[in-house]
PDB file of N, CA and C in Angstrom:
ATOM      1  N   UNK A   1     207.607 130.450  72.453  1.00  0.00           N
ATOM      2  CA  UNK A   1     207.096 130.348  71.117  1.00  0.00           C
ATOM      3  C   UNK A   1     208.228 130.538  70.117  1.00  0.00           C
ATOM      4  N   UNK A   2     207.825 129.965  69.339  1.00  0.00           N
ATOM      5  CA  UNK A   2     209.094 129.507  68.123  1.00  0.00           C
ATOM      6  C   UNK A   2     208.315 130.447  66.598  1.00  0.00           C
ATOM      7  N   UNK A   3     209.096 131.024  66.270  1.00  0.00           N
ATOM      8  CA  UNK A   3     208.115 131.802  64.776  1.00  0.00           C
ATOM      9  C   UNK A   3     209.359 131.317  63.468  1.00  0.00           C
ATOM     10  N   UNK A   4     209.088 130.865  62.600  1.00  0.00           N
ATOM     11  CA  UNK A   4     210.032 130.572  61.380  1.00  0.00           C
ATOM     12  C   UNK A   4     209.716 130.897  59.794  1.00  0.00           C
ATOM     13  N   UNK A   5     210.471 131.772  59.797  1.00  0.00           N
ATOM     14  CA  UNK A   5     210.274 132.016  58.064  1.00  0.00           C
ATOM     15  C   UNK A   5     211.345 131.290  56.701  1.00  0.00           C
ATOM     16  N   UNK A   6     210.989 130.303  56.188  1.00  0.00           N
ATOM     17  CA  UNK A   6     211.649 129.712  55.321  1.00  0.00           C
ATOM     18  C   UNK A   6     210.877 129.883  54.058  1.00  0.00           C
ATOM     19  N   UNK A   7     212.331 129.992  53.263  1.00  0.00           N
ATOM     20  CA  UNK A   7     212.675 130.944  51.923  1.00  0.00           C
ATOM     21  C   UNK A   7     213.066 129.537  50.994  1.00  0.00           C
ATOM     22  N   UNK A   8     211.834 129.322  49.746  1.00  0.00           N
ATOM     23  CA  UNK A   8     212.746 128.197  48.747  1.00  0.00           C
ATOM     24  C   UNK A   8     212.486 128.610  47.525  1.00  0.00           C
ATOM     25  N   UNK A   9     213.519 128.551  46.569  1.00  0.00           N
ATOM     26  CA  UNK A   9     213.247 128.370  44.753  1.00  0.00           C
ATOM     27  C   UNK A   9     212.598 127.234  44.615  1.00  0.00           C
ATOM     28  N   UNK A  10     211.641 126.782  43.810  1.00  0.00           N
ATOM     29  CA  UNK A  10     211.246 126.108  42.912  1.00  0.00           C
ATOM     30  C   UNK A  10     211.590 125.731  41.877  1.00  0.00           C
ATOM     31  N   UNK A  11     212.071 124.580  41.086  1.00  0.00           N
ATOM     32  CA  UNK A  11     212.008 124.725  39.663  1.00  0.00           C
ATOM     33  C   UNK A  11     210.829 124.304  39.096  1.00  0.00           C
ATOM     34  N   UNK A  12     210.886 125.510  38.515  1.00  0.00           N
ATOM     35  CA  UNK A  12     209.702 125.922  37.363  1.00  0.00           C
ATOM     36  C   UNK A  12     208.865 124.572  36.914  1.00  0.00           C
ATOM     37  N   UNK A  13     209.889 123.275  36.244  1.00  0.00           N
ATOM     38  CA  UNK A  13     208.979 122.752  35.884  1.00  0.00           C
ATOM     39  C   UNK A  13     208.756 121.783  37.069  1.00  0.00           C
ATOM     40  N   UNK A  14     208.952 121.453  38.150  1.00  0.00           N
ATOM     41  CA  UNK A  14     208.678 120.558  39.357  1.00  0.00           C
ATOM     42  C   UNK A  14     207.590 121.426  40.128  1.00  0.00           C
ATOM     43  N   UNK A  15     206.975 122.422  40.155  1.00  0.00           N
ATOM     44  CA  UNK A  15     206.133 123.705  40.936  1.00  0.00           C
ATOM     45  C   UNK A  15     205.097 122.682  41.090  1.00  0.00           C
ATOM     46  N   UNK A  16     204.318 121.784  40.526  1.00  0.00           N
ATOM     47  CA  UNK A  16     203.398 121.354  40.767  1.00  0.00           C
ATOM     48  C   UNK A  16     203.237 120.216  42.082  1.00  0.00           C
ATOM     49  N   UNK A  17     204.559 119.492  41.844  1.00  0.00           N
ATOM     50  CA  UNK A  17     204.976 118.455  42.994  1.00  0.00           C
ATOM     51  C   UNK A  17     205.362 119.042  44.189  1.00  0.00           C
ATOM     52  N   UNK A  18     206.187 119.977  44.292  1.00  0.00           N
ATOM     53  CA  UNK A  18     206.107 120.725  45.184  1.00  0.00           C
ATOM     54  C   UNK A  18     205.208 121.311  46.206  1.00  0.00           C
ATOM     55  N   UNK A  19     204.441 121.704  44.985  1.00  0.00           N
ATOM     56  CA  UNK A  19     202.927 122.433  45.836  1.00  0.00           C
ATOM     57  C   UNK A  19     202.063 121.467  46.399  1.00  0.00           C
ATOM     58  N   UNK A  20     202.047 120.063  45.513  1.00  0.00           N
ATOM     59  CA  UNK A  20     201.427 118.983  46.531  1.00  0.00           C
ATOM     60  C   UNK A  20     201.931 118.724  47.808  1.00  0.00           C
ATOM     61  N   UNK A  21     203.252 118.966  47.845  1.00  0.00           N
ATOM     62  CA  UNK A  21     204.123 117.977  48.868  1.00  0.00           C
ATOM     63  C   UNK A  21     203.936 119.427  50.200  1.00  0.00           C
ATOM     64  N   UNK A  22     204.165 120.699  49.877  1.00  0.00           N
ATOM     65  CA  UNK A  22     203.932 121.118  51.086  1.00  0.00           C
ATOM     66  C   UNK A  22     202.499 121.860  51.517  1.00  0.00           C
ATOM     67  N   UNK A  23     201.383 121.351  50.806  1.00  0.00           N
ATOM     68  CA  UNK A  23     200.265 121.427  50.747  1.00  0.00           C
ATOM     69  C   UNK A  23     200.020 120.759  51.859  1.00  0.00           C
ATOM     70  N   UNK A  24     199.881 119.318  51.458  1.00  0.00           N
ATOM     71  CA  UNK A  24     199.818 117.965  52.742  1.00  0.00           C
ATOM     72  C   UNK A  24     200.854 118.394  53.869  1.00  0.00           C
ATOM     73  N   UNK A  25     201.967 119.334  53.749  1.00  0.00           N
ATOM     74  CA  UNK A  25     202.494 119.440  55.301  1.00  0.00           C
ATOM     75  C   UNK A  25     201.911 120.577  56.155  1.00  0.00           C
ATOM     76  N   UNK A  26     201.781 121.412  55.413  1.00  0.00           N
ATOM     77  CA  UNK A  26     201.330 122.444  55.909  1.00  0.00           C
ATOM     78  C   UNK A  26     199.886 122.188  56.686  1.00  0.00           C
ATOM     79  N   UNK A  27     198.780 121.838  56.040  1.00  0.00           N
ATOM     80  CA  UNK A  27     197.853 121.188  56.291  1.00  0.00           C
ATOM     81  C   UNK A  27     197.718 120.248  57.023  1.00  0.00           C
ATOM     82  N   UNK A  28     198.505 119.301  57.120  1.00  0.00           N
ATOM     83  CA  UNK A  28     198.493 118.393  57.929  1.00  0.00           C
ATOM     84  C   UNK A  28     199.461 118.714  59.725  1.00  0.00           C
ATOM     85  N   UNK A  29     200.211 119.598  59.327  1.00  0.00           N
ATOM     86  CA  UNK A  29     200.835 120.352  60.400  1.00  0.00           C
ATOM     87  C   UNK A  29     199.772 120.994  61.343  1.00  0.00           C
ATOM     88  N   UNK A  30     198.604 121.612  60.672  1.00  0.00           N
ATOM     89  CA  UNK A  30     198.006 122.647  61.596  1.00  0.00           C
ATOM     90  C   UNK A  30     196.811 121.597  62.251  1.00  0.00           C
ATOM     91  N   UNK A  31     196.733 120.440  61.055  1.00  0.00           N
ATOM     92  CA  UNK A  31     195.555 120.015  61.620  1.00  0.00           C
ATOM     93  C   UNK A  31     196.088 118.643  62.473  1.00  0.00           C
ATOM     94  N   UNK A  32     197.149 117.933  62.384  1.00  0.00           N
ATOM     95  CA  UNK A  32     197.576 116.694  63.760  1.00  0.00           C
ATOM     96  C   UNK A  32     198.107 117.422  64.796  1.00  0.00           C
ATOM     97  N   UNK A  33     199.270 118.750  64.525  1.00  0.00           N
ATOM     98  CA  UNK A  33     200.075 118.647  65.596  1.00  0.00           C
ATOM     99  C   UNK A  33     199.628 119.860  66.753  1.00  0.00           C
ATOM    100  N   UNK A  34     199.644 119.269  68.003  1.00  0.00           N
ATOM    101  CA  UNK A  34     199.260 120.225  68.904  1.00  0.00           C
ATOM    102  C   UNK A  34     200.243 121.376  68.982  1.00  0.00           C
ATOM    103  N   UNK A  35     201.327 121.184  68.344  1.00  0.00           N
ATOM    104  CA  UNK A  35     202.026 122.570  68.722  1.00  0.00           C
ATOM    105  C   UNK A  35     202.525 123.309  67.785  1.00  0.00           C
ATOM    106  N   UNK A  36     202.009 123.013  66.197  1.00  0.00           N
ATOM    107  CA  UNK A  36     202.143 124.309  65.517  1.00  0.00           C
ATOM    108  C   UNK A  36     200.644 125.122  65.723  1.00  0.00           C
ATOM    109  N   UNK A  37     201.432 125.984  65.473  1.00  0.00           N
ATOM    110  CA  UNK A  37     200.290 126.974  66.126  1.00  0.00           C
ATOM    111  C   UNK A  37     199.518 127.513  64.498  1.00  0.00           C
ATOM    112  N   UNK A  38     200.772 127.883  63.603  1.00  0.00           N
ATOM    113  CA  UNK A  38     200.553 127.743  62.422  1.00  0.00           C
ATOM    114  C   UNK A  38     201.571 127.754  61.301  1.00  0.00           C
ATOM    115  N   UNK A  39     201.080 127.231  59.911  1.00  0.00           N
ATOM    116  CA  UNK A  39     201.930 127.219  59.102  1.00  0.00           C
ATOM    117  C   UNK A  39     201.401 127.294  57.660  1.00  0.00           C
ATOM    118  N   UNK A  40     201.566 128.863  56.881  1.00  0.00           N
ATOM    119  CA  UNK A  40     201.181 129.351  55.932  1.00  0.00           C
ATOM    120  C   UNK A  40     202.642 129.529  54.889  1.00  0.00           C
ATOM    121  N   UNK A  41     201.630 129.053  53.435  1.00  0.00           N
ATOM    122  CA  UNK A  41     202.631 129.164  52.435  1.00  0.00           C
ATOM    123  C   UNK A  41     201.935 130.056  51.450  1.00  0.00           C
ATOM    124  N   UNK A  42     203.176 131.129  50.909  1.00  0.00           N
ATOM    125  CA  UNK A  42     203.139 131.978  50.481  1.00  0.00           C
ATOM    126  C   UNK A  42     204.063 132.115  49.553  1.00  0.00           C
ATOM    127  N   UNK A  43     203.521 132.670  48.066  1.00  0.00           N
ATOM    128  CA  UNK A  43     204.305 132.872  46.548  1.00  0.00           C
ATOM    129  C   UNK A  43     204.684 134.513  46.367  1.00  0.00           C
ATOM    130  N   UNK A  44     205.474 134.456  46.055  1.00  0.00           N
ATOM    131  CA  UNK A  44     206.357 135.590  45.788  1.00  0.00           C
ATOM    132  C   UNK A  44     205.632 136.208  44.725  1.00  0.00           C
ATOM    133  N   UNK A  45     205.212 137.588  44.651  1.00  0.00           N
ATOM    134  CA  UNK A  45     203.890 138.326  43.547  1.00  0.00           C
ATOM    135  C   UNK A  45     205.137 138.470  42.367  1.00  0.00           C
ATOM    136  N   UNK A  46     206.663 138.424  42.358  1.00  0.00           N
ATOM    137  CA  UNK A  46     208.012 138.678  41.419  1.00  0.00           C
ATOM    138  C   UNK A  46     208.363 137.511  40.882  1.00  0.00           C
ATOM    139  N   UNK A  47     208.144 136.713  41.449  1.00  0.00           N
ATOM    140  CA  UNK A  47     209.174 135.427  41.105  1.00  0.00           C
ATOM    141  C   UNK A  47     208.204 134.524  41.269  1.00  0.00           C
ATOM    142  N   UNK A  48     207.317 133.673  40.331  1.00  0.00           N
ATOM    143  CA  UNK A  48     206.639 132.162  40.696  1.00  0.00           C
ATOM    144  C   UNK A  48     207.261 131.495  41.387  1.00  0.00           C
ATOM    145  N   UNK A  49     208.578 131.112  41.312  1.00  0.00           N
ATOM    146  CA  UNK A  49     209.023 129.826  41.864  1.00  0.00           C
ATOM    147  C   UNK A  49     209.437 130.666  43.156  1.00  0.00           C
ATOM    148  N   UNK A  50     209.366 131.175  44.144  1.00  0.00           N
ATOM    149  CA  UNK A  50     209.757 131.210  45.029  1.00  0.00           C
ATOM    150  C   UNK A  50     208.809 131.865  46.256  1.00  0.00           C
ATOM    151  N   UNK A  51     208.787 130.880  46.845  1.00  0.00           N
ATOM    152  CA  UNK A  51     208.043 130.261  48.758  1.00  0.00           C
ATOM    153  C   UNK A  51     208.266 130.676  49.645  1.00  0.00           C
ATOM    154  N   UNK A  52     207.376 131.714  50.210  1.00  0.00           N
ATOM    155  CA  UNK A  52     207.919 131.663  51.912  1.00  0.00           C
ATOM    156  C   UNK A  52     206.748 130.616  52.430  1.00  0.00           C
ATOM    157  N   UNK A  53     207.482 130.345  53.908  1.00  0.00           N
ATOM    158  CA  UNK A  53     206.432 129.271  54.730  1.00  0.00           C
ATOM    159  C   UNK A  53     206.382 130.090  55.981  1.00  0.00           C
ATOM    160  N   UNK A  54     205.997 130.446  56.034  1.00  0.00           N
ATOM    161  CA  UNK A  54     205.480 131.104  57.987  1.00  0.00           C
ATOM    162  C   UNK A  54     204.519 130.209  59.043  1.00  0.00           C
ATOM    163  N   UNK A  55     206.061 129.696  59.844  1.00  0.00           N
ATOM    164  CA  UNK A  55     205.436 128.964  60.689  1.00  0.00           C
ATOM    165  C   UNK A  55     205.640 129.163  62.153  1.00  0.00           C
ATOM    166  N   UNK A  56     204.850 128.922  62.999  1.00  0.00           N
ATOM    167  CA  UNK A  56     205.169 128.810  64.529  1.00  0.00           C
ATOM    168  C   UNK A  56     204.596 127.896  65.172  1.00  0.00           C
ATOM    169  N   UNK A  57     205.828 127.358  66.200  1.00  0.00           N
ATOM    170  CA  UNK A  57     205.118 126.301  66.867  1.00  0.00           C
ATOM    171  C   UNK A  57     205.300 126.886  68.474  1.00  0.00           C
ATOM    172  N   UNK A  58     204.823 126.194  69.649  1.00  0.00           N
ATOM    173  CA  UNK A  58     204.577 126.176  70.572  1.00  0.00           C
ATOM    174  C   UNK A  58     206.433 126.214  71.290  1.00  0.00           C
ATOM    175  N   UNK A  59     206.974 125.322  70.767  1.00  0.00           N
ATOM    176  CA  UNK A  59     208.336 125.659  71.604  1.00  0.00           C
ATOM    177  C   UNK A  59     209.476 124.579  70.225  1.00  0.00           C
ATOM    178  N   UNK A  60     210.070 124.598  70.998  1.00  0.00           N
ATOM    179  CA  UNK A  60     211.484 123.496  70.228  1.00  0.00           C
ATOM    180  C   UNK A  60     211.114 122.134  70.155  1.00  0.00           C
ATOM    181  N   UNK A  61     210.118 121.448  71.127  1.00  0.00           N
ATOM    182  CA  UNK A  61     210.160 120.284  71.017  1.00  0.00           C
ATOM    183  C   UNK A  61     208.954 120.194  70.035  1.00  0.00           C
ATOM    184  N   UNK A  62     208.131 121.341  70.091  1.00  0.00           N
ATOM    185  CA  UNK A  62     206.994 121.151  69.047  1.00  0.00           C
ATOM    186  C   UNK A  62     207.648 120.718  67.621  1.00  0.00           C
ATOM    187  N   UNK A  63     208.218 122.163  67.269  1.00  0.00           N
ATOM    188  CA  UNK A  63     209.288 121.529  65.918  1.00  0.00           C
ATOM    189  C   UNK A  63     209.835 120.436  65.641  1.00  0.00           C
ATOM    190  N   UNK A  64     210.526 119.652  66.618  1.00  0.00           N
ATOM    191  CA  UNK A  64     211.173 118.373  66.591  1.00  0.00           C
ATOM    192  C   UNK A  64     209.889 116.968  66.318  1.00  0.00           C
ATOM    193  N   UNK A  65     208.922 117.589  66.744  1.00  0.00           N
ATOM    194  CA  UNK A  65     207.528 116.581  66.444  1.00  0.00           C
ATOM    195  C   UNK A  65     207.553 116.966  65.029  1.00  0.00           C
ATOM    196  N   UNK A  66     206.828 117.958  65.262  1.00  0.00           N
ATOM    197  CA  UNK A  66     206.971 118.519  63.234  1.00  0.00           C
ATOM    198  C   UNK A  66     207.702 117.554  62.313  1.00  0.00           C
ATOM    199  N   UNK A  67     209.330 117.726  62.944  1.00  0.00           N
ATOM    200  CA  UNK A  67     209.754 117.097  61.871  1.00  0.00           C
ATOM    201  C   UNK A  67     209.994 115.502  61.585  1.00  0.00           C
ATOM    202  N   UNK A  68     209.275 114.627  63.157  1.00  0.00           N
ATOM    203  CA  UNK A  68     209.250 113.781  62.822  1.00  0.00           C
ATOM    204  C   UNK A  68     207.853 112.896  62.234  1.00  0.00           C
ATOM    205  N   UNK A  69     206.879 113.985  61.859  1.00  0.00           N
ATOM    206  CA  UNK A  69     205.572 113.658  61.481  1.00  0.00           C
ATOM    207  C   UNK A  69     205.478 113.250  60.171  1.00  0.00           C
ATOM    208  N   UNK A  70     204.390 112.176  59.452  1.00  0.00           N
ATOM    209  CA  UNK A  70     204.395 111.407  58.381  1.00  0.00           C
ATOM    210  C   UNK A  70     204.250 112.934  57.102  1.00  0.00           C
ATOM    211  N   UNK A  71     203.476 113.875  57.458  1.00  0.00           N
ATOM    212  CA  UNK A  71     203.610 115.031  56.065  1.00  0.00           C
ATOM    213  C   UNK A  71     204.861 115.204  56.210  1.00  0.00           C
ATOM    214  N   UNK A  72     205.402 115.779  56.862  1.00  0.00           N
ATOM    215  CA  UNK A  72     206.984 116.229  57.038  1.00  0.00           C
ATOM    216  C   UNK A  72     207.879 115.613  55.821  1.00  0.00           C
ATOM    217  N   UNK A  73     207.212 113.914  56.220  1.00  0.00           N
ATOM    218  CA  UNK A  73     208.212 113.054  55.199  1.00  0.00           C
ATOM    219  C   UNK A  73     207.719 112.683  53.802  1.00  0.00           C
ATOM    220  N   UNK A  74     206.503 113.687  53.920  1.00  0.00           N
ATOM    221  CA  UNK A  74     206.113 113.806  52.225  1.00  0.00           C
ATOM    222  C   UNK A  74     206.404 114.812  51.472  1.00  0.00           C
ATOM    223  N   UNK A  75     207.104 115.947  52.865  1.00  0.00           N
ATOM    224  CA  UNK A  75     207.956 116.923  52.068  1.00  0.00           C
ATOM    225  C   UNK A  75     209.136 117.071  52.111  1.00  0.00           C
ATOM    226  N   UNK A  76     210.002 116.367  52.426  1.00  0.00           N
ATOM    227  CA  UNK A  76     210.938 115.885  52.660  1.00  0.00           C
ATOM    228  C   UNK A  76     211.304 115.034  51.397  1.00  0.00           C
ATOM    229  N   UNK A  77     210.372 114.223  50.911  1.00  0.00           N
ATOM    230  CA  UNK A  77     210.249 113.345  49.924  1.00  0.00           C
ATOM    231  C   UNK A  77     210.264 114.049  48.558  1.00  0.00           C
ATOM    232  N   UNK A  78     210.260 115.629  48.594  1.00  0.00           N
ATOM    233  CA  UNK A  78     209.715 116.423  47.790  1.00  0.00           C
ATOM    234  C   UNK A  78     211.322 117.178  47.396  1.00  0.00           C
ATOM    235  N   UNK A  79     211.692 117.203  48.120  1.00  0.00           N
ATOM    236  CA  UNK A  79     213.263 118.466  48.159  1.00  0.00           C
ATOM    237  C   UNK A  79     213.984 118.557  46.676  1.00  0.00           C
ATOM    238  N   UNK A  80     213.834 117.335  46.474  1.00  0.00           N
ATOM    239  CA  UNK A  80     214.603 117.555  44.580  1.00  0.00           C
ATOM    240  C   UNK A  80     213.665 118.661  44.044  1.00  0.00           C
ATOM    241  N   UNK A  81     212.977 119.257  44.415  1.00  0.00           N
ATOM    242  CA  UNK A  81     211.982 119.846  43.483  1.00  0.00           C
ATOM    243  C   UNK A  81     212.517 121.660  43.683  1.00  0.00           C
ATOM    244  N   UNK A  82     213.054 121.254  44.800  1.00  0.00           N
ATOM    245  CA  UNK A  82     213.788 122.424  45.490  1.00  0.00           C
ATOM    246  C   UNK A  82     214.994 123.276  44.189  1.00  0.00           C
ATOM    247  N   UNK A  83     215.290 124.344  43.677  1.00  0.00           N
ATOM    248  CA  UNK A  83     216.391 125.093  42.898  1.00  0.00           C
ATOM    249  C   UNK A  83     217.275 125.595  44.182  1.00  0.00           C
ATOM    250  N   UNK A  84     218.068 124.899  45.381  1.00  0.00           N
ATOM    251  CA  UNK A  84     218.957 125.490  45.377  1.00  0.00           C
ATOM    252  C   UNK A  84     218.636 125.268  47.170  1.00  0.00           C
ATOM    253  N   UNK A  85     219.597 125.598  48.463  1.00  0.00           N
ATOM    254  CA  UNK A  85     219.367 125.180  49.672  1.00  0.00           C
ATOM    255  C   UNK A  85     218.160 126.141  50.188  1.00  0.00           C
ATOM    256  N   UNK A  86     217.355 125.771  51.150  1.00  0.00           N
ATOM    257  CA  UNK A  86     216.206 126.826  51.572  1.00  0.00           C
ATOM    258  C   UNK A  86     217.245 127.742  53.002  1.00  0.00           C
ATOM    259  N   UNK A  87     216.752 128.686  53.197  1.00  0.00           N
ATOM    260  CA  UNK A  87     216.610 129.687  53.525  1.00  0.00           C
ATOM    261  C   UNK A  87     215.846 129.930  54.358  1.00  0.00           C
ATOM    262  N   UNK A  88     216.133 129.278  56.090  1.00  0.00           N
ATOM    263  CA  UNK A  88     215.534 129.692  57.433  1.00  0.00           C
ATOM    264  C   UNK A  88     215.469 130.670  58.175  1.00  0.00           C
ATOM    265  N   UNK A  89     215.075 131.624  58.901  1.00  0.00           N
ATOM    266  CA  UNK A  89     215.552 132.390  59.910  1.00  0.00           C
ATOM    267  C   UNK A  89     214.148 132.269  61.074  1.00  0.00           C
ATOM    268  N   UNK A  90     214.963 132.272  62.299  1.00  0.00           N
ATOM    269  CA  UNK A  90     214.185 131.829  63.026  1.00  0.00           C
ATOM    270  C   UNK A  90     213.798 133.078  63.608  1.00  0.00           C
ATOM    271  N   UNK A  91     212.686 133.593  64.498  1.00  0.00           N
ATOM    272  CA  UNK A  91     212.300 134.864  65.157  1.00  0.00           C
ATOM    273  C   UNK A  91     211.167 134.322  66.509  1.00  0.00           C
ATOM    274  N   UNK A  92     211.349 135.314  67.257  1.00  0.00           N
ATOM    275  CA  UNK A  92     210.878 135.275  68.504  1.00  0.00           C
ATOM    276  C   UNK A  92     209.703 136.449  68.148  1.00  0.00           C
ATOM    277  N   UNK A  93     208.179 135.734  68.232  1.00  0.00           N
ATOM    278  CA  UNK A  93     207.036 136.490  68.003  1.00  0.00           C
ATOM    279  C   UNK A  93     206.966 137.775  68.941  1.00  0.00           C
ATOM    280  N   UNK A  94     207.369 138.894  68.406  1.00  0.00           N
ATOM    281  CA  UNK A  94     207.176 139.856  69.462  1.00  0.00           C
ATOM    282  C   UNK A  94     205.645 140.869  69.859  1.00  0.00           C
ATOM    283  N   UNK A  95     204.674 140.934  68.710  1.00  0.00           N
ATOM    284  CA  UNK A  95     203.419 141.364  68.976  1.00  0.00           C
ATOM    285  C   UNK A  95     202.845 140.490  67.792  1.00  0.00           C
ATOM    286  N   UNK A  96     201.853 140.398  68.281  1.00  0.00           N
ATOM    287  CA  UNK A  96     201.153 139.835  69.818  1.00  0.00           C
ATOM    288  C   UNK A  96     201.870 138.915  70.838  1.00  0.00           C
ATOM    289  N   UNK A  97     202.047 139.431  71.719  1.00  0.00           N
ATOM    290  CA  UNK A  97     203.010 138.773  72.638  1.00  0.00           C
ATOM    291  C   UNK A  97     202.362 137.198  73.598  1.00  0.00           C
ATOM    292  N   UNK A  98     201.084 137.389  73.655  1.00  0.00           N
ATOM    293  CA  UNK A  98     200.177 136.799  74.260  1.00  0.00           C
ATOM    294  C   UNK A  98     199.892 135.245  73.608  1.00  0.00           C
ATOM    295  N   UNK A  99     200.246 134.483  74.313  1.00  0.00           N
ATOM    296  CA  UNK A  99     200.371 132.882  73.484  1.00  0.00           C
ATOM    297  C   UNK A  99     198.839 132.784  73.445  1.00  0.00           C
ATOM    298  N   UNK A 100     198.159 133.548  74.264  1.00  0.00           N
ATOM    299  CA  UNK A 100     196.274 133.060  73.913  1.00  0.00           C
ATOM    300  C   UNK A 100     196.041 133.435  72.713  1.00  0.00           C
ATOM    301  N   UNK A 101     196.994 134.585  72.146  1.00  0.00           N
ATOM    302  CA  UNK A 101     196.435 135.228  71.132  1.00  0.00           C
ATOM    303  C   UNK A 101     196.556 134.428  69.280  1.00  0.00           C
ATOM    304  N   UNK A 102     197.806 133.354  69.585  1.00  0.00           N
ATOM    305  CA  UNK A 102     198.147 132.530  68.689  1.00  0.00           C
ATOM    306  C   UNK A 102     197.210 130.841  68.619  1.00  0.00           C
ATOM    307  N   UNK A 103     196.956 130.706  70.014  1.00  0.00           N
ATOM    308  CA  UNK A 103     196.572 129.686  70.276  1.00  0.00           C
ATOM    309  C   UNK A 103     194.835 130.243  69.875  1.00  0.00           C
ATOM    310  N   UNK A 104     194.301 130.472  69.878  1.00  0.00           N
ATOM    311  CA  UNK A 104     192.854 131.096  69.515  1.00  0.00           C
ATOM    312  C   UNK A 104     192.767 131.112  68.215  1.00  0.00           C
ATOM    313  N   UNK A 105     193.946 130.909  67.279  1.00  0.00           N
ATOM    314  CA  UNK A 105     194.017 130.937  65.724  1.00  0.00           C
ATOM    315  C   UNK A 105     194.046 129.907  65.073  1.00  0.00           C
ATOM    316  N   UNK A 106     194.063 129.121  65.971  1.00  0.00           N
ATOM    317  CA  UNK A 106     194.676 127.550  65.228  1.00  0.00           C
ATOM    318  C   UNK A 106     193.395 126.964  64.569  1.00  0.00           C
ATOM    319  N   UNK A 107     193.334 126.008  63.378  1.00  0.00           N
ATOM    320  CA  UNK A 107     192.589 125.496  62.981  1.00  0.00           C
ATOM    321  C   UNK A 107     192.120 124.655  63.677  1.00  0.00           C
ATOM    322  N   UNK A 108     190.414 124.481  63.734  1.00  0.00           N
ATOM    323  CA  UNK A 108     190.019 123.633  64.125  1.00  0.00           C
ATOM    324  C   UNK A 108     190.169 122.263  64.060  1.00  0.00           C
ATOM    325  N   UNK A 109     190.428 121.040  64.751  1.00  0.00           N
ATOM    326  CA  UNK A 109     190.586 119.706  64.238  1.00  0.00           C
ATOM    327  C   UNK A 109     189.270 118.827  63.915  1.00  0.00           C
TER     328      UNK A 109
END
């Protein structure tokens, strides 16, 4: 299992395009691909413009689907909207350790 937390600025006045563009990925991530397990976006309660995304997928090749999926390239399509490079770090889910326990969470299709 793959767990990823990515970190982006916004500019202020692009926040709206943005929020469309990883709306449809996020969403569309949990609901085509069999191997994110999940992927939540989250606003900073300090700073409006700035995003975490908490995602996990099933392994490496899940991700590599991810990123070749049609939302992907509607957020992808989105990046000018971006203030500045994002901010990945990758982590190995340590509790709940149990892949039933991630896989039991996933949105229904």
């Amino acid at each position: 299992m793959l767990a990823m937390w990515v970190k982006v600025r916004v500019k202020a006045e692009e926040r709206e395009r943005f929020l469309q563009a990883i709306e449809a990925d996020a969403i569309g991530s949990e609901r085509d691909e069999a191997g994110c397990i999940r992927f939540n976006v989250l606003r900073d309660q300090q700073d409006p413009n700035v995003y975490y995304f908490f995602e996990i997928y099933r392994d490496e090749a899940a991700l590599e689907a991810h990123r070749a999926a049609p939302h992907y390239a509607v957020w992808r399509a989105a990046a000018d909207t971006l203030d500045g490079p994002t901010q990945a770090i990758r982590c190995d889910p340590v509790f709940p350790a149990a892949a039933e326990y991630w896989e039991k969470r996933r949105s229904p299709r």
